[in-house]
C-alpha atoms as a PDB file:
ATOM      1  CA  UNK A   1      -5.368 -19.672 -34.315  1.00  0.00           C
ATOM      2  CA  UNK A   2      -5.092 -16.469 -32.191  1.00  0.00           C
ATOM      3  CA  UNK A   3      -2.401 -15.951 -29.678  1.00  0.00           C
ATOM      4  CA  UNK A   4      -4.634 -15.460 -26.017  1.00  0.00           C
ATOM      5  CA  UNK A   5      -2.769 -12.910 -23.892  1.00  0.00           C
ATOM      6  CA  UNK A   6      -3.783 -12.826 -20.107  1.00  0.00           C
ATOM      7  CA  UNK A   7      -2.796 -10.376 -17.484  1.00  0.00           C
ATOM      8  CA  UNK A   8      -0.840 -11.830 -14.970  1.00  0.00           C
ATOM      9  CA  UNK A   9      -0.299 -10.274 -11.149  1.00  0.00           C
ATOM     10  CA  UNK A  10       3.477  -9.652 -10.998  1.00  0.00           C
ATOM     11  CA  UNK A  11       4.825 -10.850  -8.016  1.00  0.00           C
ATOM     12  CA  UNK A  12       4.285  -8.995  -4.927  1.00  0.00           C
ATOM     13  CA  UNK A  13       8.059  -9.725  -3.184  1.00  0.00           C
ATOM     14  CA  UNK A  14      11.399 -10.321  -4.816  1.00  0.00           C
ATOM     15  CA  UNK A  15      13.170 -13.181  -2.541  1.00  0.00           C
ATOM     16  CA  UNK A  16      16.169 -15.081  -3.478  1.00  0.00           C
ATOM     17  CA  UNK A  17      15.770 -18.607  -5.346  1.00  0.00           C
ATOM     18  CA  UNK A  18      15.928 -21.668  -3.371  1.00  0.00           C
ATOM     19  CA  UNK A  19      17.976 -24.434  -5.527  1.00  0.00           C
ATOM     20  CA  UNK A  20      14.877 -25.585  -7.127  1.00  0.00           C
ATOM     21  CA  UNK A  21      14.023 -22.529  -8.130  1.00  0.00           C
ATOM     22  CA  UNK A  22      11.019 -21.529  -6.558  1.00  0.00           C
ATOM     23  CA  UNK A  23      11.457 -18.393  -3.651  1.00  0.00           C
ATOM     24  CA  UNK A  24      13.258 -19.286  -0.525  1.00  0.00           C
ATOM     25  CA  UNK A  25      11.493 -18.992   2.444  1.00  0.00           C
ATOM     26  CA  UNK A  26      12.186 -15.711   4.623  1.00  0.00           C
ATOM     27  CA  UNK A  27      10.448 -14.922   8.213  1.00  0.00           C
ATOM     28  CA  UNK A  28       9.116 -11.158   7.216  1.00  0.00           C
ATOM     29  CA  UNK A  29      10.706  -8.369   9.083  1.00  0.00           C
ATOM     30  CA  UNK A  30       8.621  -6.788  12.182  1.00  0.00           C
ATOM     31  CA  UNK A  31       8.353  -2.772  11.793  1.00  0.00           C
ATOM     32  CA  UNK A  32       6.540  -2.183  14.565  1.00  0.00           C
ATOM     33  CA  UNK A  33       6.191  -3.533  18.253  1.00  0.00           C
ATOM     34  CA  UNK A  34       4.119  -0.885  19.590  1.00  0.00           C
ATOM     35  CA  UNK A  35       0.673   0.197  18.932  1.00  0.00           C
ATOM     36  CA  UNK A  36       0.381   2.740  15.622  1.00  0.00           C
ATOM     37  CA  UNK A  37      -0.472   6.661  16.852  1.00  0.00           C
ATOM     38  CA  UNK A  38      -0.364   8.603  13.564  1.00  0.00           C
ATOM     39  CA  UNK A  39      -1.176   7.310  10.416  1.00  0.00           C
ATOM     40  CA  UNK A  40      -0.914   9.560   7.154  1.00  0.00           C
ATOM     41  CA  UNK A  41      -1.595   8.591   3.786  1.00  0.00           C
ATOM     42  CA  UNK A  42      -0.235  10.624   1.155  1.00  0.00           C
ATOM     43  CA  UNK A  43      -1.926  10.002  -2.695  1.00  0.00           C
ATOM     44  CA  UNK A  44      -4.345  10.835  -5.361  1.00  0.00           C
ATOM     45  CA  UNK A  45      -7.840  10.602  -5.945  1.00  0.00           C
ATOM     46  CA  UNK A  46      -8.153   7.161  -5.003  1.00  0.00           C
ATOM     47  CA  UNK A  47      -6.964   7.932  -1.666  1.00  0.00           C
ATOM     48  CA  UNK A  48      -8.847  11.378  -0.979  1.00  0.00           C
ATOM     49  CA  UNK A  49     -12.379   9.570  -2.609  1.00  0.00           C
ATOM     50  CA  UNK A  50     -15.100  10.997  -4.409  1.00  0.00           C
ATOM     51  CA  UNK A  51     -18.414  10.122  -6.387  1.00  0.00           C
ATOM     52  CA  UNK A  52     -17.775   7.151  -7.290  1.00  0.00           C
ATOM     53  CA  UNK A  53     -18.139   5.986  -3.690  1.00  0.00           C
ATOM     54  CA  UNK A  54     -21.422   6.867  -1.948  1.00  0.00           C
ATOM     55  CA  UNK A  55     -20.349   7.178   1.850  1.00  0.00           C
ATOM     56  CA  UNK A  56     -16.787   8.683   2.223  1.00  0.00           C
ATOM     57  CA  UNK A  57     -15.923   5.781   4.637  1.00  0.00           C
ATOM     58  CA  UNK A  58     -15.941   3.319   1.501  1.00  0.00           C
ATOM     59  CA  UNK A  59     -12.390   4.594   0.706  1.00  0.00           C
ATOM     60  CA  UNK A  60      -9.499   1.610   0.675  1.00  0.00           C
ATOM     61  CA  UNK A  61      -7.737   4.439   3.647  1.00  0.00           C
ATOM     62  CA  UNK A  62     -10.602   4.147   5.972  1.00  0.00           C
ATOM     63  CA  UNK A  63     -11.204   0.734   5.419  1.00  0.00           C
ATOM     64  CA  UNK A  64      -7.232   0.038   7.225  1.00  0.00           C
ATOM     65  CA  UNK A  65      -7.806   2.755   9.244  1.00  0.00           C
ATOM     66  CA  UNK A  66     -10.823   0.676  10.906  1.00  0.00           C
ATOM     67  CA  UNK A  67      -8.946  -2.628  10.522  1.00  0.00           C
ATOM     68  CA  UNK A  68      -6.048  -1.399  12.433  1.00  0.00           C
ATOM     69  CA  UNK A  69      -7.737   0.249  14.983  1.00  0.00           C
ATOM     70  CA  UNK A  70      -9.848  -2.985  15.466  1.00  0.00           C
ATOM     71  CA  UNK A  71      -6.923  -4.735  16.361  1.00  0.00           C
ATOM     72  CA  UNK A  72      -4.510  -2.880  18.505  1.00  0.00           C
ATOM     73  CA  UNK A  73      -4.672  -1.205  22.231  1.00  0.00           C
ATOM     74  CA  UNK A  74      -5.774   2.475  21.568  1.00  0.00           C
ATOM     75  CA  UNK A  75      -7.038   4.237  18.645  1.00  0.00           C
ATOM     76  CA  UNK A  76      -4.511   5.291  15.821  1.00  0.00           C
ATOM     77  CA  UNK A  77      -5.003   9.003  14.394  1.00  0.00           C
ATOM     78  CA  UNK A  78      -6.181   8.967  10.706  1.00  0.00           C
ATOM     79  CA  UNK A  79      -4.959  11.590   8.490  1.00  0.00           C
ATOM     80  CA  UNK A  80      -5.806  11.435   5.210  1.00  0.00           C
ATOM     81  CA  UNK A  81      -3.806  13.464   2.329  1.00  0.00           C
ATOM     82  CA  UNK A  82      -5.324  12.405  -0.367  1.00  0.00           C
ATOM     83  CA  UNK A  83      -5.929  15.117  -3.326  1.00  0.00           C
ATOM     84  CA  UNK A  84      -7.704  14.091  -6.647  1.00  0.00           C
ATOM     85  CA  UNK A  85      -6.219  15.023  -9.756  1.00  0.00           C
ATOM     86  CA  UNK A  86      -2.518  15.008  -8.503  1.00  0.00           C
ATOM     87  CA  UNK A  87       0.749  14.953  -9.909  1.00  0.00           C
ATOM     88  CA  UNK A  88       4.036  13.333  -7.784  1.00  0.00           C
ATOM     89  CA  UNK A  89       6.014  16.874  -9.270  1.00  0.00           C
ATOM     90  CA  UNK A  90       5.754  19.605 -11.484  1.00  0.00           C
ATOM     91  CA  UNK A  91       7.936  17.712 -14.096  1.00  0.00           C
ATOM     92  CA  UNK A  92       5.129  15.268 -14.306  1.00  0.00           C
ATOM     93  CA  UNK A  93       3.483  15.725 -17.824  1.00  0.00           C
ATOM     94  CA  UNK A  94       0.050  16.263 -16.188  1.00  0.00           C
ATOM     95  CA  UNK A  95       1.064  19.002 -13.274  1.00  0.00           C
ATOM     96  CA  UNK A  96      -0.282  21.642 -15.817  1.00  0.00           C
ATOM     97  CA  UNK A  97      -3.734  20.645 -15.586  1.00  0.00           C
ATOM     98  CA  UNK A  98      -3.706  18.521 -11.844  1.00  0.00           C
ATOM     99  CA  UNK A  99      -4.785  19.572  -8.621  1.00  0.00           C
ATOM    100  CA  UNK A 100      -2.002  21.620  -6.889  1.00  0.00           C
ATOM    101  CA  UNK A 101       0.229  21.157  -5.030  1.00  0.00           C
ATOM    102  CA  UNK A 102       1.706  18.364  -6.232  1.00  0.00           C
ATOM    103  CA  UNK A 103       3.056  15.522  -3.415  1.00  0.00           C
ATOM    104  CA  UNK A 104       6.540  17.117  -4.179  1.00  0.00           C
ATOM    105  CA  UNK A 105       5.283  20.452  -2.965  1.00  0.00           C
ATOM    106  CA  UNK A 106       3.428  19.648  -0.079  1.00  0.00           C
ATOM    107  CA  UNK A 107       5.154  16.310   1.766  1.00  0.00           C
ATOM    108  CA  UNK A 108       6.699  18.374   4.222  1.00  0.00           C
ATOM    109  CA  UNK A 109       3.679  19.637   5.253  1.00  0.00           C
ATOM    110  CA  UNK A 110       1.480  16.953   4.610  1.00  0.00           C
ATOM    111  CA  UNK A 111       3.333  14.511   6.186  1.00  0.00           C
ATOM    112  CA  UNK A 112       6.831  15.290   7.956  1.00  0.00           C
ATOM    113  CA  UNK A 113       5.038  18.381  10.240  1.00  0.00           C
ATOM    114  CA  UNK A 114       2.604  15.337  11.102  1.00  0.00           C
ATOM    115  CA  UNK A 115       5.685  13.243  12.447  1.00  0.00           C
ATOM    116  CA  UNK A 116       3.708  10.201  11.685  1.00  0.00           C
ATOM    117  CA  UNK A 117       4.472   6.725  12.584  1.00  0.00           C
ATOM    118  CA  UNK A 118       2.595   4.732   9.821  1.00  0.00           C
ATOM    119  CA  UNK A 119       3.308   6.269   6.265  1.00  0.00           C
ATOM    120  CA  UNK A 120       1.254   5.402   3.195  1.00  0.00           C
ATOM    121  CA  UNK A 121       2.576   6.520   0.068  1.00  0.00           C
ATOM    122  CA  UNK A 122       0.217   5.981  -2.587  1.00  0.00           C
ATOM    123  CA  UNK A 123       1.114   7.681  -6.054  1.00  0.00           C
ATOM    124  CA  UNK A 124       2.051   6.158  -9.759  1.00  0.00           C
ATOM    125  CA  UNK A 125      -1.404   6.141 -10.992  1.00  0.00           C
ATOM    126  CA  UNK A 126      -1.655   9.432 -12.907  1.00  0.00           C
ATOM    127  CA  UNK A 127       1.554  10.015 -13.249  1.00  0.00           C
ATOM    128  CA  UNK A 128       1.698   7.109 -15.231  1.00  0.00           C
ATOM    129  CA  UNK A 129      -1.628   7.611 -17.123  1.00  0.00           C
ATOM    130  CA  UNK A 130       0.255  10.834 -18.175  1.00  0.00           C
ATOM    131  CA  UNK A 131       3.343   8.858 -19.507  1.00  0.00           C
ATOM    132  CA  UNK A 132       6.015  10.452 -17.292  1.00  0.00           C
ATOM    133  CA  UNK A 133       9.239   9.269 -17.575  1.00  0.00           C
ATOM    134  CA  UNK A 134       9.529   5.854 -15.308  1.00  0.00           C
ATOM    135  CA  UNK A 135      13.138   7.266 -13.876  1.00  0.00           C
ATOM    136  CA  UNK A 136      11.800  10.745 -13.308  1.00  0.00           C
ATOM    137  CA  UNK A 137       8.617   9.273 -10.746  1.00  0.00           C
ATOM    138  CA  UNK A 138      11.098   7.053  -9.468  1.00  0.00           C
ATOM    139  CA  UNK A 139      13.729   9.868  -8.482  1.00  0.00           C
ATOM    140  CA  UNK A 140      10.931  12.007  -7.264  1.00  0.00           C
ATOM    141  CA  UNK A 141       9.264   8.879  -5.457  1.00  0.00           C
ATOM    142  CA  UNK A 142      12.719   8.355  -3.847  1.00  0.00           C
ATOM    143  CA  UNK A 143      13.175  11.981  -2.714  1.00  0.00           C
ATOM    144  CA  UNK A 144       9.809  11.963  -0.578  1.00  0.00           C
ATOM    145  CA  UNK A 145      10.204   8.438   0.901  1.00  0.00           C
ATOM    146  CA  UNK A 146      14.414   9.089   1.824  1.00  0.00           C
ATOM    147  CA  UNK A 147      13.465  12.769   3.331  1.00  0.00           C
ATOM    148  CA  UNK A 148      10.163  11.225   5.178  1.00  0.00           C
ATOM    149  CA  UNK A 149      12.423   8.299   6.796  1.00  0.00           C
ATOM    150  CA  UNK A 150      15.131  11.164   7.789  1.00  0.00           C
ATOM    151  CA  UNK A 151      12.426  13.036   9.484  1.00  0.00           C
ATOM    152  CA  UNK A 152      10.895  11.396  11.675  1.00  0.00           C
ATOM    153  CA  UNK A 153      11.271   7.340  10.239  1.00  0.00           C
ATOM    154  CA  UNK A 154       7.977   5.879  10.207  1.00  0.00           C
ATOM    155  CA  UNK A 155       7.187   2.226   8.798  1.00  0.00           C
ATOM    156  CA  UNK A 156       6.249   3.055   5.418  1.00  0.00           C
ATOM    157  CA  UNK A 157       4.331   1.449   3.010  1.00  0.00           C
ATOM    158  CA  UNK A 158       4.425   2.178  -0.682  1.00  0.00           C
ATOM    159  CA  UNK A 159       0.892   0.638  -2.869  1.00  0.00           C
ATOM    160  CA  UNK A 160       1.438  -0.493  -6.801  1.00  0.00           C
ATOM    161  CA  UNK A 161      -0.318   1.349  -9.286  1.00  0.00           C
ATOM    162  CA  UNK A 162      -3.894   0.328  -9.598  1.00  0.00           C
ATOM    163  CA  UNK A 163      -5.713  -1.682 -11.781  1.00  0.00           C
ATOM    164  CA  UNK A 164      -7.951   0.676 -14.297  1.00  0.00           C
ATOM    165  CA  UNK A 165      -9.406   0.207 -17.718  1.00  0.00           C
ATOM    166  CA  UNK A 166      -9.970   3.748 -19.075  1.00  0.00           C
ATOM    167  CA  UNK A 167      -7.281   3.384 -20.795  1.00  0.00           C
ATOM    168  CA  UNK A 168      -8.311   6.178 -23.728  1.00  0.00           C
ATOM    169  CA  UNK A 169     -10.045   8.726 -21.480  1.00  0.00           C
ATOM    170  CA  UNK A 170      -9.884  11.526 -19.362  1.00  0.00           C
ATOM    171  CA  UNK A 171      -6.554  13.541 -21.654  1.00  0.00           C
ATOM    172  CA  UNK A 172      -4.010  14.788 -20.691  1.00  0.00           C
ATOM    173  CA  UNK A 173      -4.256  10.960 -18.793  1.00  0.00           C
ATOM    174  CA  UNK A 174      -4.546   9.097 -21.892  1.00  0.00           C
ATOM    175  CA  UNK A 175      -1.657   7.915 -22.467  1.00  0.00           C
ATOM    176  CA  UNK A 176      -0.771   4.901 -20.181  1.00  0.00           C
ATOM    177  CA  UNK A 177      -1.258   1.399 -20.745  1.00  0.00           C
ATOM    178  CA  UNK A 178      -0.628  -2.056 -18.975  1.00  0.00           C
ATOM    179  CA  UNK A 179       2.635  -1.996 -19.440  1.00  0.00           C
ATOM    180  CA  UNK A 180       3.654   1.225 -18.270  1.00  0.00           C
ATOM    181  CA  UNK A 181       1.713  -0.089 -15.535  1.00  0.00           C
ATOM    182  CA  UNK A 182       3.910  -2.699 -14.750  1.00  0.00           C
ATOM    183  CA  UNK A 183       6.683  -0.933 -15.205  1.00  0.00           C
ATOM    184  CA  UNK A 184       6.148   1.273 -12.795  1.00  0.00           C
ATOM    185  CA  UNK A 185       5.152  -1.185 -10.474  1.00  0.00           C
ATOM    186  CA  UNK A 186       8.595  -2.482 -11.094  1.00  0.00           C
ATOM    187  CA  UNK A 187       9.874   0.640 -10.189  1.00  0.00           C
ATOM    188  CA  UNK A 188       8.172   0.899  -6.865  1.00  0.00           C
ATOM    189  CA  UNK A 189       9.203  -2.799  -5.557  1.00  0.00           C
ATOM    190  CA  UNK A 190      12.602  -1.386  -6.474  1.00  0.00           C
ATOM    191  CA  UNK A 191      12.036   1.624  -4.300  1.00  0.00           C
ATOM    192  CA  UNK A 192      10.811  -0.715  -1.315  1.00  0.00           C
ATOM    193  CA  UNK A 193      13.841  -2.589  -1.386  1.00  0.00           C
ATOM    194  CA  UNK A 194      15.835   0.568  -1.641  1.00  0.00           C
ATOM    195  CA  UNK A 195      14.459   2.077   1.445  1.00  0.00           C
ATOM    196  CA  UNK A 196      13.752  -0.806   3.397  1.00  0.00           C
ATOM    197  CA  UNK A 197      10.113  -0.496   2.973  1.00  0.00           C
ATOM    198  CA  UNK A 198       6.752  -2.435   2.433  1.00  0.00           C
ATOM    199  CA  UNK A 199       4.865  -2.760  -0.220  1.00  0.00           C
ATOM    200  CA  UNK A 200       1.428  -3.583  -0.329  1.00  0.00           C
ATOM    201  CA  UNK A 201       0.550  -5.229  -3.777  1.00  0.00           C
ATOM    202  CA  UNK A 202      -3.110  -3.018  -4.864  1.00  0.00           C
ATOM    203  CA  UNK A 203      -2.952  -3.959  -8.448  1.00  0.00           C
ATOM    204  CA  UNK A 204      -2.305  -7.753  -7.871  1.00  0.00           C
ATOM    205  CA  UNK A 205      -5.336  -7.234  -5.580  1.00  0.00           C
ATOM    206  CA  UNK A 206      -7.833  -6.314  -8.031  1.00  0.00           C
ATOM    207  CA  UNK A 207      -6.338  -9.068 -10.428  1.00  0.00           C
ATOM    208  CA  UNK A 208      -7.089  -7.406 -13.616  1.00  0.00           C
ATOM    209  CA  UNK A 209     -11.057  -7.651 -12.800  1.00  0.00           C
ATOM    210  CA  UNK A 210     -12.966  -4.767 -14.868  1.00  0.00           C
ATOM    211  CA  UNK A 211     -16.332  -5.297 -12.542  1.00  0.00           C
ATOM    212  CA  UNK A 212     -14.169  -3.878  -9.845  1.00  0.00           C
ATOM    213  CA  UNK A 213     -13.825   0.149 -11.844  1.00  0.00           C
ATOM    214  CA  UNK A 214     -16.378   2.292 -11.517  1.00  0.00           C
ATOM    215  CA  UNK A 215     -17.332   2.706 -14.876  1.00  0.00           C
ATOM    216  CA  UNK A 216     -15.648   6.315 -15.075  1.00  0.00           C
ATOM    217  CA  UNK A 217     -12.328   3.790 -15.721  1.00  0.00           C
ATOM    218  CA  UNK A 218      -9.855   4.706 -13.351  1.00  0.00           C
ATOM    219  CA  UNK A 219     -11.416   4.449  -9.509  1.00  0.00           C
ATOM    220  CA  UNK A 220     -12.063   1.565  -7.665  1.00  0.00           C
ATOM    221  CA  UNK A 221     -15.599   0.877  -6.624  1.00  0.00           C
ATOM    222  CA  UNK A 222     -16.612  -0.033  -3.451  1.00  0.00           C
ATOM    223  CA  UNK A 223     -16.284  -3.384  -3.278  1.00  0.00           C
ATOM    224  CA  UNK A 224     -12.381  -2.527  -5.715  1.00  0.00           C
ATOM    225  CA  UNK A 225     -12.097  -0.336  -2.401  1.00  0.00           C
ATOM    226  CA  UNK A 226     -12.290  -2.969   0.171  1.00  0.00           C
ATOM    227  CA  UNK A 227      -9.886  -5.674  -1.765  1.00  0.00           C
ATOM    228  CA  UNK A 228      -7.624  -2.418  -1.721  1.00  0.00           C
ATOM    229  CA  UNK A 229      -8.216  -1.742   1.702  1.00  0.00           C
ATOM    230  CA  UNK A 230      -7.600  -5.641   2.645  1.00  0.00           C
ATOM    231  CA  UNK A 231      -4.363  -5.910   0.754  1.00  0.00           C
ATOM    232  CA  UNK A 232      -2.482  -2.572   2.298  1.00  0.00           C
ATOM    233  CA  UNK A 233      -4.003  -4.060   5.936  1.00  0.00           C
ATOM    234  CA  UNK A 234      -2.276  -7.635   5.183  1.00  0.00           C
ATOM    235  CA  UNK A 235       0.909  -5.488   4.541  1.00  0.00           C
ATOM    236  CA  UNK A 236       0.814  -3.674   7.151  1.00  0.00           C
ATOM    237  CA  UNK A 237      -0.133  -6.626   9.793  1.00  0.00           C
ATOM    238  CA  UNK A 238       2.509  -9.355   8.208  1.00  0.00           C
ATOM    239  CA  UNK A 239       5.430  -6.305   9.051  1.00  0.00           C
ATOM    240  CA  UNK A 240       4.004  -5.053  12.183  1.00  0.00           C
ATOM    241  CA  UNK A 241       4.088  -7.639  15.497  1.00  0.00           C
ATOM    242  CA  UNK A 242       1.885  -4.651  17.846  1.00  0.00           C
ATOM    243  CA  UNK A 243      -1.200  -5.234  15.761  1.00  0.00           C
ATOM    244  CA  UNK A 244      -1.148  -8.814  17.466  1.00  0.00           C
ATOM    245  CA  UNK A 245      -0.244  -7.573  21.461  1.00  0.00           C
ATOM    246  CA  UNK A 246      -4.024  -7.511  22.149  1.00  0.00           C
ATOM    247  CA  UNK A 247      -5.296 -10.786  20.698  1.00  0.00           C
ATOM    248  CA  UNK A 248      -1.826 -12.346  22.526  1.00  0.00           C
ATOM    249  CA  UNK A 249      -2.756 -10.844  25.555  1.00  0.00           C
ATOM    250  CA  UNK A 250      -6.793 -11.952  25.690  1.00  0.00           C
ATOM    251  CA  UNK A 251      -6.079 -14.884  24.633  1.00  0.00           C
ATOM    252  CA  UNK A 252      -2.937 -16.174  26.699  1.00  0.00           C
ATOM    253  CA  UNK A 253      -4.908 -17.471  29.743  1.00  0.00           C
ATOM    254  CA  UNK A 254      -7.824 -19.438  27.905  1.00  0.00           C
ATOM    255  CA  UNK A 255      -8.335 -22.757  28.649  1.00  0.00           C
ATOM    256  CA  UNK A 256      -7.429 -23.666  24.570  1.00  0.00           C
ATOM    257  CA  UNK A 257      -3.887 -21.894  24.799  1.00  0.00           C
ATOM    258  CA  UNK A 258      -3.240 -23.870  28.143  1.00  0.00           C
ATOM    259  CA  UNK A 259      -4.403 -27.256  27.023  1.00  0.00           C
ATOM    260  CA  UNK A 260      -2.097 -26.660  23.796  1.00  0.00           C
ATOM    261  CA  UNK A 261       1.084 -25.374  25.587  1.00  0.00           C
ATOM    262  CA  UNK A 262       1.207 -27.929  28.075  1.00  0.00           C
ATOM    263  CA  UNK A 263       0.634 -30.533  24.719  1.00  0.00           C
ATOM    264  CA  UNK A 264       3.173 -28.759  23.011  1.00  0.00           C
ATOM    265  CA  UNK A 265       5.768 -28.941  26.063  1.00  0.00           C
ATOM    266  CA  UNK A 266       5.557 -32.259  26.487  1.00  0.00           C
ATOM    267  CA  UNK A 267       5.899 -33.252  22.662  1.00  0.00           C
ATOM    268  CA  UNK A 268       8.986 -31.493  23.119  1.00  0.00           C
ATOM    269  CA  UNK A 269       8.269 -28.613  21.122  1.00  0.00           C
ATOM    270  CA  UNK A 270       7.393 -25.738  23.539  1.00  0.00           C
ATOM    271  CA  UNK A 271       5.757 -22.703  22.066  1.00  0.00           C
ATOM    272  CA  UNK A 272       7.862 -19.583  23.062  1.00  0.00           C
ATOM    273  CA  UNK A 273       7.695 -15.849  21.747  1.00  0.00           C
ATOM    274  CA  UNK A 274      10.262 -15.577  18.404  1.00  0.00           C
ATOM    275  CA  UNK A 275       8.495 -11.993  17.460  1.00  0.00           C
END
C-alpha cells in the first residue's frame, strides 16, 4: 500500500507546553490602544495586485485596509508598497531578472519616510521560489524589520509565505517547493519572536487548497485574497485593543450591557476593563 502524505498548516504561534503537553494558555499582547493613522504594506506581487484580480480592491491589503477602518474612530491612511516581481535584496538569486528596487533598496523610502504606525511586511514568496539561501532572507528580513522598529516603531506584522502550486513555472522561480516553504515560514515565526512582532499565518489560511490559485500558480484569487485579507485582520485585531474603543463605547450604555453587568455584579464576578 502507498504511503498518503498530507500537507499540514504549521502552527501559527510557538507557546510554551503546559504539563500535558498541549500549549499553555497566554492572554495575547495589546500593540496598540489608539486608533491606526498610517498603514504601509511593504511586499511583492501579491500585495501590489494584478490580472489575476479583476477590481484592484480584491487585493488581501485593501481587504484589512476596509476591515480596519470599519472598526475604529477615524479613517487609517492606506499605503500600499507592493511591487510585482520583487526580490527582498540583490543577493537574492532572482534580483537579476525582478522588478527593481528590491525591498532592501527602497524600505527607507517606502516605509521609514512614511513614519507609519501599522507595518506589513510581506516578502518570502519569490525569494523562496528562487531558492535563496533560508539564512540570507532571514538576515536581510531582520535588517528591514530592526531598522523600521528603530525609526519610527510601528506594530508590525510579518505574513508566512503563501500557499502556491506552480511549483515548475515561471524560471528563474522554479525552484521552490513545500518544504522550502515551510522552512521559511519557520524562519519568519523566528523573526516575530525576535523582534517582538506579529505574525499573521497566510499560508495556514489558504490550507493547502489549489481552487484558491489563480491558475497562473502563484497568486491568490479573489476569494484566496479575502481568506488572506481575513487572516492578517485577525492578527492585527487579537494584538491591537483600539480596533475595539468604538464598539466598547456604542455599546456600553445598552440596555443588554446593563442588564448583564448588574447580573454579573451580583454573581460576584463584576466585569471590569483588563485591556
Amino acid at each position: 500500500m502507498r504511503r498518503r502524505h498530507f500537507l499540514a498548516a504549521t502552527p501559527a504561534l510557538f507557546a510554551p507546553q503546559s504539563a500535558a503537553g498541549r500549549p499553555a494558555f497566554q492572554k495575547p499582547k495589546d500593540y496598540r490602544k489608539e486608533p491606526f493613522r498610517r498603514m504601509v504594506i511593504l511586499g511583492e506581487s501579491t500585495v501590489e495586485g494584478g490580472g489575476w484580480l479583476l477590481h484592484q480592491q480584491d487585493r488581501y491589503a485593501d481587504v484589512v485596509a476596509r476591515l480596519i477602518n470599519s472598526c475604529q474612530d477615524g479613517t487609517m491612511e492606506y499605503v500600499n508598497k507592493g511591487i510585482g516581481a520583487n526580490a527582498i535584496s540583490p543577493r537574492s538569486p532572482g534580483y537579476a531578472q525582478s522588478r527593481k528596487p528590491s525591498a532592501m533598496e527602497r524600505y527607507h523610502r517606502d516605509v521609514i519616510e512614511l513614519k507609519p504606525d501599522l507595518f506589513l511586511l510581506c516578502y518570502g514568496l519569490n525569494d523562496m521560489r528562487a531558492a535563496m539561501p533560508v539564512a540570507e532572507f532571514r538576515a536581510d528580513m531582520a535588517r528591514i524589520i530592526g531598522d523600521v522598529k528603530r525609526a519610527c516603531n510601528p506594530m508590525t506584522v510579518l505574513t508566512t509565505v503563501y500557499y502556491m502550486t506552480g511549483w515548475k513555472s515561471w524560471p528563474p522561480y522554479d525552484k521552490g517547493s513545500v518544504q522550502l516553504a515551510l522552512e521559511y515560514n519557520d524562519a519568519i515565526r523566528g523573526l516575530a519572536r525576535e523582534f517582538d512582532a506579529v505574525v499573521a499565518d497566510t499560508w495556514a489560511s489558504e490550507g493547502g487548497a489549489d481552487w484558491l490559485i489563480n491558475p497562473d500558480g502563484v497568486h491568490a484569487n479573489r476569494i484566496g485574497n479575502l481568506l488572506l485579507g481575513h487572516r492578517v485582520f485577525e492578527a492585527i485585531a487579537q494584538h491591537a485593543s483600539c480596533l475595539t474603543n468604538r464598539e466598547l463605547e456604542l455599546n456600553q450604555d445598552t440596555r443588554w450591557t446593563r442588564s448583564a453587568k448588574a447580573a454579573r455584579e451580583k454573581d460576584g464576578d463584576p466585569w471590569r476593563k483588563t485591556w
